[in-house]
PDB file of N, CA and C in Angstrom:
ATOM      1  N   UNK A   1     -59.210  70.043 -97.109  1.00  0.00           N
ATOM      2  CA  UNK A   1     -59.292  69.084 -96.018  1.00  0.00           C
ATOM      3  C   UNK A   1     -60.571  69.343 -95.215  1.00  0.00           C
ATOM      4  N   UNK A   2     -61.326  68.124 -94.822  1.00  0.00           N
ATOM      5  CA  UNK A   2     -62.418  68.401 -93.821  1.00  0.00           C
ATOM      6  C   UNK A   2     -62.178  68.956 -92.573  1.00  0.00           C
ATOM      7  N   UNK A   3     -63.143  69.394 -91.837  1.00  0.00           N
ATOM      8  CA  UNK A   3     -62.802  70.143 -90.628  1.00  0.00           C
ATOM      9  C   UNK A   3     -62.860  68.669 -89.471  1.00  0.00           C
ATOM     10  N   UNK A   4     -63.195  67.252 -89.942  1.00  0.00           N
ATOM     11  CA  UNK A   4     -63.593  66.265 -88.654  1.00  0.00           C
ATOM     12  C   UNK A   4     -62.003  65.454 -89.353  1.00  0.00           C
ATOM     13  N   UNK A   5     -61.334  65.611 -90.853  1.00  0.00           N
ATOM     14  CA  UNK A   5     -59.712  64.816 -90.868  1.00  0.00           C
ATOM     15  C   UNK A   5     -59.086  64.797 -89.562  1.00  0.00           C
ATOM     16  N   UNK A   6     -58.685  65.949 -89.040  1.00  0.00           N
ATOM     17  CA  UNK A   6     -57.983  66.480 -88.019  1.00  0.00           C
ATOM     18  C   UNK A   6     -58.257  65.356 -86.430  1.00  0.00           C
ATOM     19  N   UNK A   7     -60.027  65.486 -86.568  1.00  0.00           N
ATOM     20  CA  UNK A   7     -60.155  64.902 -85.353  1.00  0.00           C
ATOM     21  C   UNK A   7     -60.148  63.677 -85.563  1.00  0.00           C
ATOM     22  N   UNK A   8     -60.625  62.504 -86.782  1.00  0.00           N
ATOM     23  CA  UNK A   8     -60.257  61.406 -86.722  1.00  0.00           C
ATOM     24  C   UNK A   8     -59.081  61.098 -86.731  1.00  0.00           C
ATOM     25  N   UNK A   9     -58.275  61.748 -86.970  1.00  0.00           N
ATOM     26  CA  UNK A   9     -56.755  61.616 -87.104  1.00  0.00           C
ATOM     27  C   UNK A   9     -56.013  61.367 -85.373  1.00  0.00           C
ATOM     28  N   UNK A  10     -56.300  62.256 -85.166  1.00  0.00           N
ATOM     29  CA  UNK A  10     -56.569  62.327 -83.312  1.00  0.00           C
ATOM     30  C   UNK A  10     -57.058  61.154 -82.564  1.00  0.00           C
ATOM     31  N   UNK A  11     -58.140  60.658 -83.106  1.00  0.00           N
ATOM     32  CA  UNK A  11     -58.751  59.647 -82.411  1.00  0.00           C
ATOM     33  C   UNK A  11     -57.673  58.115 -82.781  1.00  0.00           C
ATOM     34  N   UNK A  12     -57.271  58.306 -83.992  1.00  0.00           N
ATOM     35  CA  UNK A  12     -56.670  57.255 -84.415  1.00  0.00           C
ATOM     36  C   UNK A  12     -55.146  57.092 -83.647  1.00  0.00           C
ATOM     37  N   UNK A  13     -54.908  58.108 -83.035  1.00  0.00           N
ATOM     38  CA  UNK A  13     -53.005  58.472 -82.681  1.00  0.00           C
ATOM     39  C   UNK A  13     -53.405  57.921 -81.137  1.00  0.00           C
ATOM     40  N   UNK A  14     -54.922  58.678 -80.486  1.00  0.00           N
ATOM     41  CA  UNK A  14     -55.221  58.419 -79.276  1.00  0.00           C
ATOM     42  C   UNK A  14     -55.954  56.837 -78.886  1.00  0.00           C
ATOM     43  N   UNK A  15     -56.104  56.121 -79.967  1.00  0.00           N
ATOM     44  CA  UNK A  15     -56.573  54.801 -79.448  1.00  0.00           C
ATOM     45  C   UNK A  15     -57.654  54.624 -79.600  1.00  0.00           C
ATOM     46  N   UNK A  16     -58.367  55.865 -80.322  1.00  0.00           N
ATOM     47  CA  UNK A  16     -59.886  55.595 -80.053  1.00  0.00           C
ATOM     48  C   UNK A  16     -60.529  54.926 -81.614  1.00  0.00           C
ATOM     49  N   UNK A  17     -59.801  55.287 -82.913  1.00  0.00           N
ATOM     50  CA  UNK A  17     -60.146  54.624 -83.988  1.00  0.00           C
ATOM     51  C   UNK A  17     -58.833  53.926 -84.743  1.00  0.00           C
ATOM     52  N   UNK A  18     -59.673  53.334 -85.723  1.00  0.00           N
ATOM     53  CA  UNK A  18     -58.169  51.735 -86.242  1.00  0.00           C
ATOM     54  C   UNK A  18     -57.224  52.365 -86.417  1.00  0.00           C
ATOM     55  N   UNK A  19     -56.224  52.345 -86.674  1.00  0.00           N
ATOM     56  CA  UNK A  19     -54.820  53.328 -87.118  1.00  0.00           C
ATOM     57  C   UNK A  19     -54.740  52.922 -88.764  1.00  0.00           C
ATOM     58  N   UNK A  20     -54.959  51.797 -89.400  1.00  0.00           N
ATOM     59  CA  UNK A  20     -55.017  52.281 -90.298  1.00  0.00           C
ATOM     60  C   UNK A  20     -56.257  52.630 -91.194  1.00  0.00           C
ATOM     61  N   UNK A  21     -57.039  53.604 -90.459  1.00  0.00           N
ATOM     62  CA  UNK A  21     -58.374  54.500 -91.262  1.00  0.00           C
ATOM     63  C   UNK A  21     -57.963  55.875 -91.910  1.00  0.00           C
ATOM     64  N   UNK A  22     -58.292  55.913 -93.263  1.00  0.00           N
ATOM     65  CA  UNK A  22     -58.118  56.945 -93.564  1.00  0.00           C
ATOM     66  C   UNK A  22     -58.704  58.178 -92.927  1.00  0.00           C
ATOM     67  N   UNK A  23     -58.132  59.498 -92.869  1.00  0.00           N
ATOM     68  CA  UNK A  23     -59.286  60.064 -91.832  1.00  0.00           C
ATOM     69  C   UNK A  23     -59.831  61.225 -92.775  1.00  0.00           C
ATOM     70  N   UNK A  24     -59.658  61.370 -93.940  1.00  0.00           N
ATOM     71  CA  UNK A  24     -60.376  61.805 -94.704  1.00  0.00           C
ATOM     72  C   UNK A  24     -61.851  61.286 -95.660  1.00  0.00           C
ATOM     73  N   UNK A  25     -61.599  60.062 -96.007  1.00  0.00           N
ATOM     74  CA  UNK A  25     -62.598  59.129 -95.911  1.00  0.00           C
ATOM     75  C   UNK A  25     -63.377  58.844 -95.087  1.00  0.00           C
ATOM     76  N   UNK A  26     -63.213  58.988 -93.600  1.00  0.00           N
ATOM     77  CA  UNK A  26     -64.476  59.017 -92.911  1.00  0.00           C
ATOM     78  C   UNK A  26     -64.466  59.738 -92.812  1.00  0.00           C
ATOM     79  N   UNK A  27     -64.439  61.471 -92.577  1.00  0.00           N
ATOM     80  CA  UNK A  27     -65.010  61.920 -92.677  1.00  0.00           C
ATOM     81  C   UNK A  27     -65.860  62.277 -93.433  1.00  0.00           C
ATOM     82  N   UNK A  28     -65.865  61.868 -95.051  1.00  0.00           N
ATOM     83  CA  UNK A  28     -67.062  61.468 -95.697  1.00  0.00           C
ATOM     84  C   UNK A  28     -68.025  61.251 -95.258  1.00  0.00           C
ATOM     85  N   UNK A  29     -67.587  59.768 -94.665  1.00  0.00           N
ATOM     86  CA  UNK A  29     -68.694  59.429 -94.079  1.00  0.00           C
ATOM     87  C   UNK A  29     -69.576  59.665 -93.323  1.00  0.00           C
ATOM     88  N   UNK A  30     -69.227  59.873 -92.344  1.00  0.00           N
ATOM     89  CA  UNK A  30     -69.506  60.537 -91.227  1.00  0.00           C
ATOM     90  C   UNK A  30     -70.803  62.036 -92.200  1.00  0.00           C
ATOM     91  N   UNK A  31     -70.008  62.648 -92.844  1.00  0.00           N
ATOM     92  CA  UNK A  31     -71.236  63.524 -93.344  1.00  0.00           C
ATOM     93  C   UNK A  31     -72.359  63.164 -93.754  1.00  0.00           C
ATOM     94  N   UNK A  32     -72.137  61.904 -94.752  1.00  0.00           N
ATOM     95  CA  UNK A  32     -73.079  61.538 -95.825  1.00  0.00           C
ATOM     96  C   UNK A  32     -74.194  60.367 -94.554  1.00  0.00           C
ATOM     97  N   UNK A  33     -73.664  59.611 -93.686  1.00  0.00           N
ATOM     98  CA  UNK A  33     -74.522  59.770 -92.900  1.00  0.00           C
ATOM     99  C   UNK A  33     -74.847  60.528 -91.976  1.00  0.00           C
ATOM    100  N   UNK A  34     -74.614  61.396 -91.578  1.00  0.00           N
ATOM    101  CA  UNK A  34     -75.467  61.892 -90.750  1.00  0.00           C
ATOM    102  C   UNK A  34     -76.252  63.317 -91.668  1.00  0.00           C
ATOM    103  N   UNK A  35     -75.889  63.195 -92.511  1.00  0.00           N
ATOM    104  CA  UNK A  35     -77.228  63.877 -93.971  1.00  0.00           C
ATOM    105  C   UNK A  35     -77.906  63.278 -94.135  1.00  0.00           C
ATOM    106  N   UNK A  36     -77.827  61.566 -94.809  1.00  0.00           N
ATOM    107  CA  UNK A  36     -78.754  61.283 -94.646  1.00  0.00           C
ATOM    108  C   UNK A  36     -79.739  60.753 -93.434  1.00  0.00           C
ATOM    109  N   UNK A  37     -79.568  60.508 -92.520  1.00  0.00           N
ATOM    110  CA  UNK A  37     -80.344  59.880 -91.363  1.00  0.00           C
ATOM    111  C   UNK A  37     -80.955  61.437 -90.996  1.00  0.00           C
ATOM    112  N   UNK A  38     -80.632  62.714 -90.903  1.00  0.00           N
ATOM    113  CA  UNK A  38     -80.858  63.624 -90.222  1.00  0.00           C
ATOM    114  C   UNK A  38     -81.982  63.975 -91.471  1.00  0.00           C
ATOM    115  N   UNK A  39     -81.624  63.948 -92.780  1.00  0.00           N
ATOM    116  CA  UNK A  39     -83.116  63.859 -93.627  1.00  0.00           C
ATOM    117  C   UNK A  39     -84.281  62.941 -93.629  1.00  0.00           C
ATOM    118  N   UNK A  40     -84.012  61.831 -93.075  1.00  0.00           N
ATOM    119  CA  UNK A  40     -84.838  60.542 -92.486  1.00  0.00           C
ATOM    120  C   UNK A  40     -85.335  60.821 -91.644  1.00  0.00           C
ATOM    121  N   UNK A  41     -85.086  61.664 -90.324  1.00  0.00           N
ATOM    122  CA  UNK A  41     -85.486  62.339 -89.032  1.00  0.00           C
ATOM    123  C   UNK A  41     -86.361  63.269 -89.493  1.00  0.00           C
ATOM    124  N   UNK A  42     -86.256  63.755 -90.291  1.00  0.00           N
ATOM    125  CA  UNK A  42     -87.283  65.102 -90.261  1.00  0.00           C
ATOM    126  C   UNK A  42     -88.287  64.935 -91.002  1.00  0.00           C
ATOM    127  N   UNK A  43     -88.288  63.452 -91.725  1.00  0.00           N
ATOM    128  CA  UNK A  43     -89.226  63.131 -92.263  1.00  0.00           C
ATOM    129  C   UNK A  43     -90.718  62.279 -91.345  1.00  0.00           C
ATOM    130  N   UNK A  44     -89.442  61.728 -90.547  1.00  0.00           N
ATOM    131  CA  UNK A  44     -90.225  60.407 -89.501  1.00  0.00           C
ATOM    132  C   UNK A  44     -89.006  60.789 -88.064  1.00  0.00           C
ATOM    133  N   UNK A  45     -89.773  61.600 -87.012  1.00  0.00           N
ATOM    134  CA  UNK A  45     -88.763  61.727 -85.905  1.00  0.00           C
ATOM    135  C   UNK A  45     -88.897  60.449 -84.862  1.00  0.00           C
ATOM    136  N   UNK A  46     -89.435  59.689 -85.068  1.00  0.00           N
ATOM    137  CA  UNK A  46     -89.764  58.370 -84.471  1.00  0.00           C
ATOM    138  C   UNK A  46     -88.293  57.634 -83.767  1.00  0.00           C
ATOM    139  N   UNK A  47     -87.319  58.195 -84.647  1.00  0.00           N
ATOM    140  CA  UNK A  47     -85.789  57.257 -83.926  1.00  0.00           C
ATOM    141  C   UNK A  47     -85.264  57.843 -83.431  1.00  0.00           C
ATOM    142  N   UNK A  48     -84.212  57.500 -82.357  1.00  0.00           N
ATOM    143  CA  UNK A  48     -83.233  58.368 -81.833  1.00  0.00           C
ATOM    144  C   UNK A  48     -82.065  58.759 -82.769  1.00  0.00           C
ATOM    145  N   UNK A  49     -81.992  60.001 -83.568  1.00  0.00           N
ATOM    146  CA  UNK A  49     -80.932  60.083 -84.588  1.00  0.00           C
ATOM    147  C   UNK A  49     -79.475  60.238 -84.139  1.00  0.00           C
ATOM    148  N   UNK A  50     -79.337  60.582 -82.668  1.00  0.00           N
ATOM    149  CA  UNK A  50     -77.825  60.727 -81.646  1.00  0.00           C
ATOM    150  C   UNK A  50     -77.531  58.989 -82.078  1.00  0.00           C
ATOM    151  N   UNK A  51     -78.628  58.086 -81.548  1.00  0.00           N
ATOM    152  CA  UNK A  51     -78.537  56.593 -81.285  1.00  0.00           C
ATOM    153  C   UNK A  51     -77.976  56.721 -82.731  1.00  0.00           C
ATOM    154  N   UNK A  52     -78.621  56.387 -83.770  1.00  0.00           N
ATOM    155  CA  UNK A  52     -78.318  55.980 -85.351  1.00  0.00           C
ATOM    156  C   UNK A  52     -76.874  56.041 -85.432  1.00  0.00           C
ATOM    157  N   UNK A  53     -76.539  58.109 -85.076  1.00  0.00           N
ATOM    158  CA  UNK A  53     -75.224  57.902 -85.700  1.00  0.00           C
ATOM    159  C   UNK A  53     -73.858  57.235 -85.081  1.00  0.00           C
ATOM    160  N   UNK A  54     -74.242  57.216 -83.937  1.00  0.00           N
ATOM    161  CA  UNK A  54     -73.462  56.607 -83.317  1.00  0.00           C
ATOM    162  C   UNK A  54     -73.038  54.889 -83.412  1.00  0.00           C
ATOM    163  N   UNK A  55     -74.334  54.225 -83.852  1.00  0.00           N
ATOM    164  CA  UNK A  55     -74.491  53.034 -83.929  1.00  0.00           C
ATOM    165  C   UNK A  55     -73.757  52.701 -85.858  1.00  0.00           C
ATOM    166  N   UNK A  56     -74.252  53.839 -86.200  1.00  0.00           N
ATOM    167  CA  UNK A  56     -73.670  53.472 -87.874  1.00  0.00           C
ATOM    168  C   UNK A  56     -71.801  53.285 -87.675  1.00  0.00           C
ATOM    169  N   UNK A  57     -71.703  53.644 -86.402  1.00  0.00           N
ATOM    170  CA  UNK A  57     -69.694  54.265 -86.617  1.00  0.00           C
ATOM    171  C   UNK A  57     -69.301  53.411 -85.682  1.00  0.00           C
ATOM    172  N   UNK A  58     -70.110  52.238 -84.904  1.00  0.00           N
ATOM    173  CA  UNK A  58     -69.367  51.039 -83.865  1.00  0.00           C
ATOM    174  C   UNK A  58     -69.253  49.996 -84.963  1.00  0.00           C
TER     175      UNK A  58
END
């Protein structure tokens, strides 16, 4: 199990994400972007990468 299941799971009980999201699946996600954007950053620091990931998950 990922170490962020737990907390999307949380967020989902507390109102803050859909209830029915898997919360192992995003946390996938959640890795694979912010791997890749954070390898995009260090290539070109030009963006706000806090902004990105946040904006990839509204």
């Amino acid at each position: 199990m990922s170490p962020f299941g737990p907390l999307i799971a949380g967020g989902s009980t507390g109102g803050l994400a859909l209830p029915d999201l898997e919360p192992e699946a995003v946390a996938r996600r959640f890795v694979a972007v912010w791997d890749g954007l954070q390898a995009l950053w260090l290539v070109d620091p030009s963006f706000d990468l806090g902004d990105e990931i946040l904006a990839s998950f509204r």
